[in-house]
Protein backbone atom coordinates (compact mmCIF):
# COMPACT_ATOMS: atom_id res chain seq x y z
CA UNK A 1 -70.68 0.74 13.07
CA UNK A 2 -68.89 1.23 9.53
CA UNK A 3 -71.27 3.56 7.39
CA UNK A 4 -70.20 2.10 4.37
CA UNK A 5 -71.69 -1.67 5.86
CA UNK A 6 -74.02 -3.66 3.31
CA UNK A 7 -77.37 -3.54 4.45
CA UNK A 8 -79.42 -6.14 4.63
CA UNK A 9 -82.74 -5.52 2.82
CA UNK A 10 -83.80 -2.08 2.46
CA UNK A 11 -83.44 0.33 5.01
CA UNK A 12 -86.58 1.16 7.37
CA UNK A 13 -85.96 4.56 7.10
CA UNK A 14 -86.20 4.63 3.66
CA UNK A 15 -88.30 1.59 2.74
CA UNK A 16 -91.74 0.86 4.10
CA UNK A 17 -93.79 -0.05 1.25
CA UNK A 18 -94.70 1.42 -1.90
CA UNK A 19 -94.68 4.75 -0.18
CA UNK A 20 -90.80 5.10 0.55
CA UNK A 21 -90.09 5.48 -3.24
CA UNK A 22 -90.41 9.14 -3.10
CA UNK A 23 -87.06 9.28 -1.07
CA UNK A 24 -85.23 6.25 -2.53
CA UNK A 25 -84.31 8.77 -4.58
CA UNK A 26 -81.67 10.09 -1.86
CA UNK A 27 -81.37 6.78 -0.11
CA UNK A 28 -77.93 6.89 -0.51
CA UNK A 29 -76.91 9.87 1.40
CA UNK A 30 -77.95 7.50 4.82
CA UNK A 31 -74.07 6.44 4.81
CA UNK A 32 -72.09 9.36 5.90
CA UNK A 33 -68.91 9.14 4.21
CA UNK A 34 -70.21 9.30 1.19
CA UNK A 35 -72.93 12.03 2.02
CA UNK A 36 -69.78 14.12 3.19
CA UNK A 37 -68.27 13.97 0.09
CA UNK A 38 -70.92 14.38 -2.01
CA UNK A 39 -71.91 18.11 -0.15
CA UNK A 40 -68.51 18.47 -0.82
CA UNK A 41 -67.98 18.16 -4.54
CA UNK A 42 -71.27 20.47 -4.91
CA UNK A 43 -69.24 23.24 -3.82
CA UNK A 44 -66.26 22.13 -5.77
CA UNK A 45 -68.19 21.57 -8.91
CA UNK A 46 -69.64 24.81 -8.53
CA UNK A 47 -66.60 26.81 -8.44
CA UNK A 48 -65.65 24.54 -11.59
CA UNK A 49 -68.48 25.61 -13.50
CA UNK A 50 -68.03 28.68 -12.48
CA UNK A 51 -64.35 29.07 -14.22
CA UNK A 52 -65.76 26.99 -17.48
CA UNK A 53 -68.14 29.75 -18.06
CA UNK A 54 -65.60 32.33 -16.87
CA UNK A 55 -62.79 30.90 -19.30
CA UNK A 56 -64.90 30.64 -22.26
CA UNK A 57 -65.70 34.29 -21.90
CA UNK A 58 -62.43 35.39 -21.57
CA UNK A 59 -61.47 33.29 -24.65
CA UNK A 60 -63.68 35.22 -26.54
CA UNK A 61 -63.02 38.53 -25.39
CA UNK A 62 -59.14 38.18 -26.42
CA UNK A 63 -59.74 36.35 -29.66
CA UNK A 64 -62.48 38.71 -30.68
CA UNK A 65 -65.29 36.48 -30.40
CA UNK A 66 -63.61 33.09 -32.30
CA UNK A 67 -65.60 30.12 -31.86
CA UNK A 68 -62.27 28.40 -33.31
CA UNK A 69 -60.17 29.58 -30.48
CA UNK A 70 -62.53 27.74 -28.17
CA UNK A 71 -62.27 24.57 -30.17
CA UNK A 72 -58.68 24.88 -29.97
CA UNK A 73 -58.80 25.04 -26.43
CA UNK A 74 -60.86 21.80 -25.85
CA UNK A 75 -59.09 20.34 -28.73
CA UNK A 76 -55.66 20.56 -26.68
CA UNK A 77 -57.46 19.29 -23.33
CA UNK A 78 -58.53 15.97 -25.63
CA UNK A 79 -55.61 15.62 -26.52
CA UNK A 80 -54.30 15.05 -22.66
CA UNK A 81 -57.09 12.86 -21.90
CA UNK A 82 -56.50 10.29 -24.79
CA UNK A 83 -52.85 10.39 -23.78
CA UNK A 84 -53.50 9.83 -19.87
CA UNK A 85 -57.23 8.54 -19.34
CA UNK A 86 -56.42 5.08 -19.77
CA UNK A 87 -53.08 5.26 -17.70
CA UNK A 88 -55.49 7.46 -15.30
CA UNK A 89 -57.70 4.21 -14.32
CA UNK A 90 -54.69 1.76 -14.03
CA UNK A 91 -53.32 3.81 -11.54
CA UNK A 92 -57.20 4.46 -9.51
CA UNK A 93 -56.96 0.43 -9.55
CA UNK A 94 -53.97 0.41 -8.23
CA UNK A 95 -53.33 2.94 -6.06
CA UNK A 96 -55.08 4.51 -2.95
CA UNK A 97 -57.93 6.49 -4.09
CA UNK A 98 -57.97 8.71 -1.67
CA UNK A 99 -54.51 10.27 -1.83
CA UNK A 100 -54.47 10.24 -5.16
CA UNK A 101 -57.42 12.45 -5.07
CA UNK A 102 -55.90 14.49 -2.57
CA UNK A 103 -52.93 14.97 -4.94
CA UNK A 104 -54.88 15.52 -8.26
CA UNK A 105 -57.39 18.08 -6.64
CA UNK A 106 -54.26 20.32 -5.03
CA UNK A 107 -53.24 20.31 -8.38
CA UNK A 108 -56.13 21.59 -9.85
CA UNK A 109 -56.25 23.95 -7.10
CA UNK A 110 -52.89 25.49 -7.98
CA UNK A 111 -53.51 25.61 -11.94
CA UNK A 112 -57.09 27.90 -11.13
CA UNK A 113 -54.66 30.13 -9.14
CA UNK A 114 -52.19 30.06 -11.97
CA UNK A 115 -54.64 31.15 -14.27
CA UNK A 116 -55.99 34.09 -12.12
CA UNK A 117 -52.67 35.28 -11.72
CA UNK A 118 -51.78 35.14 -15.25
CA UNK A 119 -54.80 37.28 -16.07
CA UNK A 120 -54.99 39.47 -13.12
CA UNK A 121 -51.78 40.74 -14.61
CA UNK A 122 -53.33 41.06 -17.75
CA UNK A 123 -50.61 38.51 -19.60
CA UNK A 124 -53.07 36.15 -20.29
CA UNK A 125 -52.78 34.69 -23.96
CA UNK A 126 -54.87 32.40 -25.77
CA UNK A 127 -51.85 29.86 -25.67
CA UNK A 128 -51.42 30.08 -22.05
CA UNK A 129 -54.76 29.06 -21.91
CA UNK A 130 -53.95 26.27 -24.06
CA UNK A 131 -51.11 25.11 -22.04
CA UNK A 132 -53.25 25.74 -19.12
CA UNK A 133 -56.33 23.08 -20.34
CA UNK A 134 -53.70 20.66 -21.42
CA UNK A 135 -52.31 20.19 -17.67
CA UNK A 136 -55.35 20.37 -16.50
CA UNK A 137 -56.45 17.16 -19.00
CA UNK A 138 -53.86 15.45 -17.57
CA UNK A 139 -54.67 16.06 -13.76
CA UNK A 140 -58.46 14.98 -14.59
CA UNK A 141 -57.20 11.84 -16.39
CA UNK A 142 -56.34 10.39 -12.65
CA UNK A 143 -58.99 12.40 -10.78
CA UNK A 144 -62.35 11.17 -12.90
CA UNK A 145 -61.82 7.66 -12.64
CA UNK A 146 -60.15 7.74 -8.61
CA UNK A 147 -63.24 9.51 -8.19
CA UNK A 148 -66.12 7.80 -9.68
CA UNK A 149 -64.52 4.29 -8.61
CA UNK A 150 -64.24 5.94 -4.95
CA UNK A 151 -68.01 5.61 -4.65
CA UNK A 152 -67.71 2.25 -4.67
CA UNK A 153 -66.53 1.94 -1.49
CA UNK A 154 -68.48 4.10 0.37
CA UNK A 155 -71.63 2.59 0.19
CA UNK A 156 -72.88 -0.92 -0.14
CA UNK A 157 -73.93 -2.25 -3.40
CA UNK A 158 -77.56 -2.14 -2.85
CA UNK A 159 -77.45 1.75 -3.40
CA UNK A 160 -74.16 1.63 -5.62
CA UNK A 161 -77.07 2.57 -8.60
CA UNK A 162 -78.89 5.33 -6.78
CA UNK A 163 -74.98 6.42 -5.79
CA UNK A 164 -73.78 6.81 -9.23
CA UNK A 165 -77.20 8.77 -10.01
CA UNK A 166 -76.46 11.18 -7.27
CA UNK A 167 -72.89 11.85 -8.44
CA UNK A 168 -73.98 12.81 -11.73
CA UNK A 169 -76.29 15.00 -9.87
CA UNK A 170 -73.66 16.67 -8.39
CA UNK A 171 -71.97 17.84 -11.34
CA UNK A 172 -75.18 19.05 -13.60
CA UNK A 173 -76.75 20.28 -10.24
CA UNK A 174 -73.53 22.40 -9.80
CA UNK A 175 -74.20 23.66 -13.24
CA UNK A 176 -77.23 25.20 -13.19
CA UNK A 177 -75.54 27.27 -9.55
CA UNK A 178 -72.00 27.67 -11.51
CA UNK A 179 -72.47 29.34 -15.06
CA UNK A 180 -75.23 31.98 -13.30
CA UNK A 181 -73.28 32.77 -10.31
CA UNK A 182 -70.05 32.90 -12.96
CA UNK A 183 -72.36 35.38 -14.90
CA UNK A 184 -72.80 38.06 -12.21
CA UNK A 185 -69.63 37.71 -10.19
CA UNK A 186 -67.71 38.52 -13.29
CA UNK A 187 -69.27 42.20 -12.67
CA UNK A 188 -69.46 42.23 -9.33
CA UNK A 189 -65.49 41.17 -9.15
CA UNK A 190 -64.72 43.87 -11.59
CA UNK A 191 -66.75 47.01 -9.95
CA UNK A 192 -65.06 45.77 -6.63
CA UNK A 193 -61.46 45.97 -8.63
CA UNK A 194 -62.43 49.76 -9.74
CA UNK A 195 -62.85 50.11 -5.89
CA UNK A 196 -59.64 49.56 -5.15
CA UNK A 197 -58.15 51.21 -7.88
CA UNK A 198 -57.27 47.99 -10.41
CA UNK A 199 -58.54 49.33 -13.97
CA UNK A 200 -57.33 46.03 -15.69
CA UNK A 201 -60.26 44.80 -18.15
CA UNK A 202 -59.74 41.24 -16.90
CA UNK A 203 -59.62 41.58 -13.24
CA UNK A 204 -63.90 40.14 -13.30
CA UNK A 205 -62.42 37.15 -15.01
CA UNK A 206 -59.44 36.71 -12.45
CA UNK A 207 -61.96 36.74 -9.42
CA UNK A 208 -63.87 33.76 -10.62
CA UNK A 209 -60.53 31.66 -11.28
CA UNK A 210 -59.33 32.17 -8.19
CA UNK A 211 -62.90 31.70 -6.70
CA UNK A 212 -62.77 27.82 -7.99
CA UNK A 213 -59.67 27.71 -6.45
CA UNK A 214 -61.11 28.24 -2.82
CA UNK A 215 -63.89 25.62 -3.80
CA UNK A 216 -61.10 23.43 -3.68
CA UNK A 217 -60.70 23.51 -0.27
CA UNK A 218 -64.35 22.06 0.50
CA UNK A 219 -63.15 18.43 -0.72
CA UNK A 220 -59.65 18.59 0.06
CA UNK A 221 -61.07 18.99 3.56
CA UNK A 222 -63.28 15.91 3.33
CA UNK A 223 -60.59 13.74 1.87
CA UNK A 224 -58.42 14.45 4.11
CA UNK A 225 -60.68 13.02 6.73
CA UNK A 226 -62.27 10.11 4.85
CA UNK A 227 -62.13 6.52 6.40
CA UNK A 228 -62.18 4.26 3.60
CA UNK A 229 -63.16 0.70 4.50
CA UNK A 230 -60.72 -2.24 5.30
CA UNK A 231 -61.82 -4.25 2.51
CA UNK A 232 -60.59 -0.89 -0.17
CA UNK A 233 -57.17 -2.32 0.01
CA UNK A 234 -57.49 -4.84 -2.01
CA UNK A 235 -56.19 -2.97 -5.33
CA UNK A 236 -54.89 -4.65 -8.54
CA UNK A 237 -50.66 -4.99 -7.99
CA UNK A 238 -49.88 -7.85 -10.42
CA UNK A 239 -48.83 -7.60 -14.11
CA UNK A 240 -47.97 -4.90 -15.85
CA UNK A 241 -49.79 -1.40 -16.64
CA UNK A 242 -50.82 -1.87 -20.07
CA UNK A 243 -51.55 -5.69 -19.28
CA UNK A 244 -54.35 -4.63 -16.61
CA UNK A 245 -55.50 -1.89 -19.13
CA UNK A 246 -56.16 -4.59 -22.14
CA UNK A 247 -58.04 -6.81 -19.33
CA UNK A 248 -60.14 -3.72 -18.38
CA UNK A 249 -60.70 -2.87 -22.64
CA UNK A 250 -61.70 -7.03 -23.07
CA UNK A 251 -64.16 -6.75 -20.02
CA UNK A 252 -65.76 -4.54 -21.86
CA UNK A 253 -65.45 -5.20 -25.75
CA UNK A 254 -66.77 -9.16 -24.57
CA UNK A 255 -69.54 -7.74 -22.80
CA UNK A 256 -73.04 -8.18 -24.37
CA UNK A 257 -74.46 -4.93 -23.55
CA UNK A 258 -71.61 -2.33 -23.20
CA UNK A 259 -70.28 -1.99 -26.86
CA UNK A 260 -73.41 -0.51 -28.45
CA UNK A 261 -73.95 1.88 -25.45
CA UNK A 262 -70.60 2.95 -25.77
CA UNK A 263 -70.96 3.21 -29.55
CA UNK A 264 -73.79 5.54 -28.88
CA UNK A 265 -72.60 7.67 -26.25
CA UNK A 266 -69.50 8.56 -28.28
CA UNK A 267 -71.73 9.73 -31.17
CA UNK A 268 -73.69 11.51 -29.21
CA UNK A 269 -71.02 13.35 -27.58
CA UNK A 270 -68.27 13.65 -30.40
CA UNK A 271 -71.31 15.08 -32.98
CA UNK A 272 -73.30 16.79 -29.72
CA UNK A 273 -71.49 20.76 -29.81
CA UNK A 274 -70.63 21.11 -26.32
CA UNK A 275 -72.12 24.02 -23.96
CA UNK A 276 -68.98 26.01 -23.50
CA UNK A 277 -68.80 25.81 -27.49
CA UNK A 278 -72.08 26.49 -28.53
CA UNK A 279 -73.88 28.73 -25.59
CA UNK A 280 -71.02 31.74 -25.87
CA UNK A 281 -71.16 31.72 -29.35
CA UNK A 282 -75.13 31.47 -29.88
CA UNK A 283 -75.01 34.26 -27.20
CA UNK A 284 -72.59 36.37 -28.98
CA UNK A 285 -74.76 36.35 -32.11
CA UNK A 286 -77.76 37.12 -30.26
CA UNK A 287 -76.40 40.22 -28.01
CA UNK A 288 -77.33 38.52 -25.24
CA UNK A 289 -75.51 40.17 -21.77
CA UNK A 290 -73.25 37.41 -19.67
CA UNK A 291 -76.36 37.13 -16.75
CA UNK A 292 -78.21 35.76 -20.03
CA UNK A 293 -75.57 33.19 -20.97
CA UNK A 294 -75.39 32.19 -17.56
CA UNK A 295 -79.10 31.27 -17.66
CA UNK A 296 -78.32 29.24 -20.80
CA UNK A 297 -75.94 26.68 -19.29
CA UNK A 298 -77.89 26.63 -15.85
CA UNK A 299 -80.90 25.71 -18.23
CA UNK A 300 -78.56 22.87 -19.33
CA UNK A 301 -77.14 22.12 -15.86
CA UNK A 302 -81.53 22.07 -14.49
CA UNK A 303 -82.29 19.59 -17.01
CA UNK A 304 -79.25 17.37 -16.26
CA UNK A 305 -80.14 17.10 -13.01
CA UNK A 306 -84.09 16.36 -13.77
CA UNK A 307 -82.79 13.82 -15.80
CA UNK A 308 -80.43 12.49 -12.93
CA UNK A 309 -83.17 12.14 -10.37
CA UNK A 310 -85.61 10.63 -12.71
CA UNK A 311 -83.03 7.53 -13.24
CA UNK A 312 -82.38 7.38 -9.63
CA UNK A 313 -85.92 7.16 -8.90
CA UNK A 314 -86.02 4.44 -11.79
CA UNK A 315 -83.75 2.09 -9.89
CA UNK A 316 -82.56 -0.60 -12.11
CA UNK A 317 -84.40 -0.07 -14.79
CA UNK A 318 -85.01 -3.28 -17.19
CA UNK A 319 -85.88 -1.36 -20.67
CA UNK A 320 -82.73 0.48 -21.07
CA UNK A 321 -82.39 0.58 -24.45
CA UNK A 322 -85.83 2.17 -25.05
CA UNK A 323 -84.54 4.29 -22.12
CA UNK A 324 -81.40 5.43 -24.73
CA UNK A 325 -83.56 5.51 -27.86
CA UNK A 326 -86.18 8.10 -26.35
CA UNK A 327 -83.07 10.33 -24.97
CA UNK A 328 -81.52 10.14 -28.52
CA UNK A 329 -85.09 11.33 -29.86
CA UNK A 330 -85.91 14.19 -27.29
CA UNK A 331 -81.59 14.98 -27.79
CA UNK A 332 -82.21 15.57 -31.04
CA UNK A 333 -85.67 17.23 -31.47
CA UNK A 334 -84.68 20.01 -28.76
CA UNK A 335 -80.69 21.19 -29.93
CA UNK A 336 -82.72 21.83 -32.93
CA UNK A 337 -85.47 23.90 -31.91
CA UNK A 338 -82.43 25.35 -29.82
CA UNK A 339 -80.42 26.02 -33.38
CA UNK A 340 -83.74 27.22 -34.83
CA UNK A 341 -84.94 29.93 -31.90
CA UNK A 342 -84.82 33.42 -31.96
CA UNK A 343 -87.32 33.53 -28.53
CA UNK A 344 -85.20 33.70 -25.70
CA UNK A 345 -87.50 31.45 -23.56
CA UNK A 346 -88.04 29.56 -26.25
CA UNK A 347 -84.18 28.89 -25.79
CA UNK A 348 -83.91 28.01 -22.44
CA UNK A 349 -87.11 25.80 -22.81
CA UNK A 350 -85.02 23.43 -25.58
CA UNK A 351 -81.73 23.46 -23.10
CA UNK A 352 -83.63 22.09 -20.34
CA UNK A 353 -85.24 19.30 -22.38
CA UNK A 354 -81.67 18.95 -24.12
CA UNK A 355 -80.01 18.79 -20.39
CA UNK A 356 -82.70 15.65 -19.18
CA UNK A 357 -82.51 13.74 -22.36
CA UNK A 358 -78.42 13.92 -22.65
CA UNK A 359 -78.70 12.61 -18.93
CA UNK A 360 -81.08 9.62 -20.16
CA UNK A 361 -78.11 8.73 -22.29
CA UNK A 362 -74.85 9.55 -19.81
CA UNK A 363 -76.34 7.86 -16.51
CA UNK A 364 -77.27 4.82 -18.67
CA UNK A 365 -73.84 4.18 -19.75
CA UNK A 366 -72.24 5.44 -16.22
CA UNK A 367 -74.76 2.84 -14.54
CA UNK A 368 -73.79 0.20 -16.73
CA UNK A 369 -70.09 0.33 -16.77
CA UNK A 370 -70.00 0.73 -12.81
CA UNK A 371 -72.10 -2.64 -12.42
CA UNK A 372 -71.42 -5.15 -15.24
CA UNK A 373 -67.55 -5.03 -14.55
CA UNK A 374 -65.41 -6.86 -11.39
CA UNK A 375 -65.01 -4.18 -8.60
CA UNK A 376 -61.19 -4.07 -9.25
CA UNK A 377 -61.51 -3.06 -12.57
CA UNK A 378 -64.07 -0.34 -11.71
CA UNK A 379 -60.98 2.86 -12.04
CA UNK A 380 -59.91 1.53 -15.97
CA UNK A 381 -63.17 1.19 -16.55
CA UNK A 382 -64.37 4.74 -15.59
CA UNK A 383 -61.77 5.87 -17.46
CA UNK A 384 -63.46 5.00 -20.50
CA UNK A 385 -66.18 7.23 -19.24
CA UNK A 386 -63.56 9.75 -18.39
CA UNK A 387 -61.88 9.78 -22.48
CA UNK A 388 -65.65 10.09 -23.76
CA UNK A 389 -66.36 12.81 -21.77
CA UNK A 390 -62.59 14.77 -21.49
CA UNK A 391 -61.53 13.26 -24.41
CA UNK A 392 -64.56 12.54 -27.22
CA UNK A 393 -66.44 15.48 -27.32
CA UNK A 394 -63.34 18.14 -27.09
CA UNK A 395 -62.25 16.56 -30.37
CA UNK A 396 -65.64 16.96 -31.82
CA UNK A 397 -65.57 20.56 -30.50
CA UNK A 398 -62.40 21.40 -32.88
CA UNK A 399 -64.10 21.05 -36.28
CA UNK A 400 -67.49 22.13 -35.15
CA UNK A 401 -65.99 25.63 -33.41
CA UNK A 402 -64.39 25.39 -37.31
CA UNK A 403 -67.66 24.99 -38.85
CA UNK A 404 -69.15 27.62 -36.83
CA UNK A 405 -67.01 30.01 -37.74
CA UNK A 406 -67.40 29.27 -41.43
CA UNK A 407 -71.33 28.30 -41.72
CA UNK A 408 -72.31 30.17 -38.70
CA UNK A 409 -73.67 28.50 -35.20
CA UNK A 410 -77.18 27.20 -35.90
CA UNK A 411 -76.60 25.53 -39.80
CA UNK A 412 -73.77 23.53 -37.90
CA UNK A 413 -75.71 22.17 -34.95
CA UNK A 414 -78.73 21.64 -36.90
CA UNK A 415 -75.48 19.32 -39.24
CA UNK A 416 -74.77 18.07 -36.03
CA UNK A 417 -78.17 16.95 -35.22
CA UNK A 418 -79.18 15.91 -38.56
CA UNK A 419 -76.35 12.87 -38.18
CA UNK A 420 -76.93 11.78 -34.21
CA UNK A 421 -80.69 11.37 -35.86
CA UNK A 422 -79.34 9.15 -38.33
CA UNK A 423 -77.57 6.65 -35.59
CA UNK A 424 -81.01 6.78 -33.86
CA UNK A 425 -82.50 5.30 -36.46
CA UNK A 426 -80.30 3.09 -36.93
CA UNK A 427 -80.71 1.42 -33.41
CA UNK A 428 -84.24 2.18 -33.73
CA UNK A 429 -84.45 -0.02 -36.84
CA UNK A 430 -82.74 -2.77 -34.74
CA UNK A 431 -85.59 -2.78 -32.40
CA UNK A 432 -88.31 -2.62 -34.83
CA UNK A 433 -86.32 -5.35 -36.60
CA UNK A 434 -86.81 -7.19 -33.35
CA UNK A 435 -83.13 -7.71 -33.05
CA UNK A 436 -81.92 -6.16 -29.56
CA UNK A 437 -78.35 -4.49 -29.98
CA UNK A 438 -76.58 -6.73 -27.49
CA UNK A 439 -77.35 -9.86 -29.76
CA UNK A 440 -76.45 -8.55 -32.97
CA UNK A 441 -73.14 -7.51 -32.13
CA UNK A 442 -72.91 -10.75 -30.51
CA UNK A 443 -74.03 -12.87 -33.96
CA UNK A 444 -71.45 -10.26 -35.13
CA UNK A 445 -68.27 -11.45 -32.95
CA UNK A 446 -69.51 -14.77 -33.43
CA UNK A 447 -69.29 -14.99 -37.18
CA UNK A 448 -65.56 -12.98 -36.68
């Protein structure tokens, strides 16, 4: 029997009564091909978090602690993303997922080795690091969508929601593992170095790069072994590239949900500092050791994946927009008790509550755009998701890593909060108004 079958009805396994909804949560891991690759990416998502952590550090320690320098970083790796996302998903649509994902993760395989060579040898630069993110943009722009459209066909689309809530999972679970295990092996990698006589300062840093690199291996593994379905060969062919993209952008501009929830996710994220921005510079000021920053983003990476199970175990949940208006509200309230904290537990407590609420907000808008689009278009349109997430908040990074090196870290996310709160209220007024989002913007188009 095909794993990746439609069920009929819930599974008996997993559904007898009110009872079974303590393990719908995971009901999607019954179908093996997808349960293989989703062990899979927690081991490559660890090793990923594991150089995002490592790379930030090493930024810093070369540039003398310059927030700026790690804007410019994730300003160049935007930069590939709103070049290539787009293109990214036309090509998931069209082409078989599953060696392109073979292709894209080799890639990123041989760019983590790159960089540990580079700074084994202690050449590293800050532009080499620059080149570095900007190939590695471009290899994401057609892994992210192959990858979150893959899921689609590995399991039917009774658990596509609680499948998409997993995957997120994944990632945020891998970053609560990642950043801490990045924190101590940066030591433990450079005290085995003394061992063996390398004195270079930067050998703790190579040992993590090329430790993502052997994550890599997990998933190419699984790929390489997948069995995709008969019916995952029916990808778009006809028309042209850009003709296919505009379809995929009209799907979603005519849709009478999707625009404001995009609208909203991009403030969040473009205004929202991101962790490898604000966490080594918060740390920095506070003389907090690297085992300490690593707590920081797993904090994060717990409360993402709190936030993940709660929507899986939410199922198709009707309210979403009070869903997104009480993340926007518990978003905002707890980056600025983070800005505002000088207690170190007091810190971590406000990451965690920052990590479930800016997962209230991100599954949303991932559920969304995997389920109110036509299966074929599934790749473009994860690509979207793929530019606000790659592409977005990088490009907010640049002038807030400017900011913070002008204003200092916590007036500039406390700036940063100060205007998401102001879009809150402004789809909060909506609903008070008694006018839900999805019909004013379609009065709106109307009146256009």
């Amino acid at each position: 029997m095909n794993d990746s079958t439609p069920s009929t009805g819930q599974s008996a396994t997993f559904s007898r009564g009110g009872a079974d909804k303590r393990v719908q949560t995971f009901q999607a891991l019954r179908h093996r091909s997808f349960r293989s690759l989703w062990i899979s990416l927690i081991v490559s998502s660890v090793g990923t978090w594991i150089q995002i952590i490592s790379q930030s550090l090493l930024v810093l320690k070369i540039t003398d602690g310059s927030a700026f320098a790690l804007g410019a970083v994730s300003l160049t790796q935007a930069l590939a993303f709103f070049v290539f996302a787009l293109l990214g998903g036309g090509l998931a649509d069209r082409l078989d997922k599953r060696r392109l994902l073979l292709l894209t993760q080799s890639l990123s395989m041989s760019l983590a080795c790159l960089l540990g060579i580079l700074t084994l040898a202690g050449v590293i630069q800050v532009w080499m690091i620059v080149c570095l993110a900007f190939c590695s943009g471009i290899v994401l722009s057609f892994d992210q969508p192959a990858r979150a459209s893959l899921v689609s066909l590995l399991v039917p689309q009774a658990d596509l929601l609680n499948a998409i809530s997993l995957q997120s999972v994944v990632f945020n679970g891998s970053a609560v593992l990642g950043p801490a295990i990045g924190g101590v092996t940066v030591g433990v990698f450079a005290a085995l170095g003394q061992q063996f006589g390398l004195t270079l300062p930067l050998v703790g840093y190579a040992g993590n790069f090329f430790l993502n690199a052997l994550s890599y291996l997990a998933i190419l593994l699984v790929l390489y072994y997948l069995h995709l379905p008969a019916s995952s060969a029916a990808m778009v062919k006809r028309g042209s590239m850009l003709s296919s993209i505009r379809a995929a952008l009209a799907a979603v501009g005519h849709d009478r949900v999707l625009p404001w929830m995009l609208m909203g996710y991009g403030v969040l994220l473009f205004f929202g500092p991101s962790p490898a921005l604000m966490l080594p510079s918060f740390a920095q000021n506070l003389n907090l050791s690297d085992v300490q920053l690593g707590l920081f983003f797993s904090a994060i990476g717990l409360g993402t994946v709190l936030g993940a199970l709660l929507i899986a175990s939410l199922g198709d949940f009707r309210h979403k927009s009070i869903l997104l208006l009480v993340s926007f509200l518990l978003w905002c309230i707890s980056l600025a008790l983070f800005a505002l904290s000088h207690l170190f537990g007091l810190s971590l407590l406000a990451l965690l509550i920052l990590g479930i609420s800016q997962n209230g907000v991100s599954s949303t808008v991932i559920t969304l755009l995997q389920t109110r689009v036509a299966p074929t278009m599934r790749g473009r349109v994860m690509s979207l998701n793929t530019l606000f997430i790659m592409g977005v908040r990088p490009l907010g990074d640049f002038p807030i890593g400017a900011l913070m090196q002008g204003i200092g870290g916590p007036t500039t996310v406390l700036l940063c909060t100060a205007l998401v709160a102001v879009y809150m209220l402004y789809l909060g007024a909506l609903q008070l108004l008694d006018r839900p989002f999805s019909v004013s913007l379609a009065l709106k188009s109307s009146e256009e």
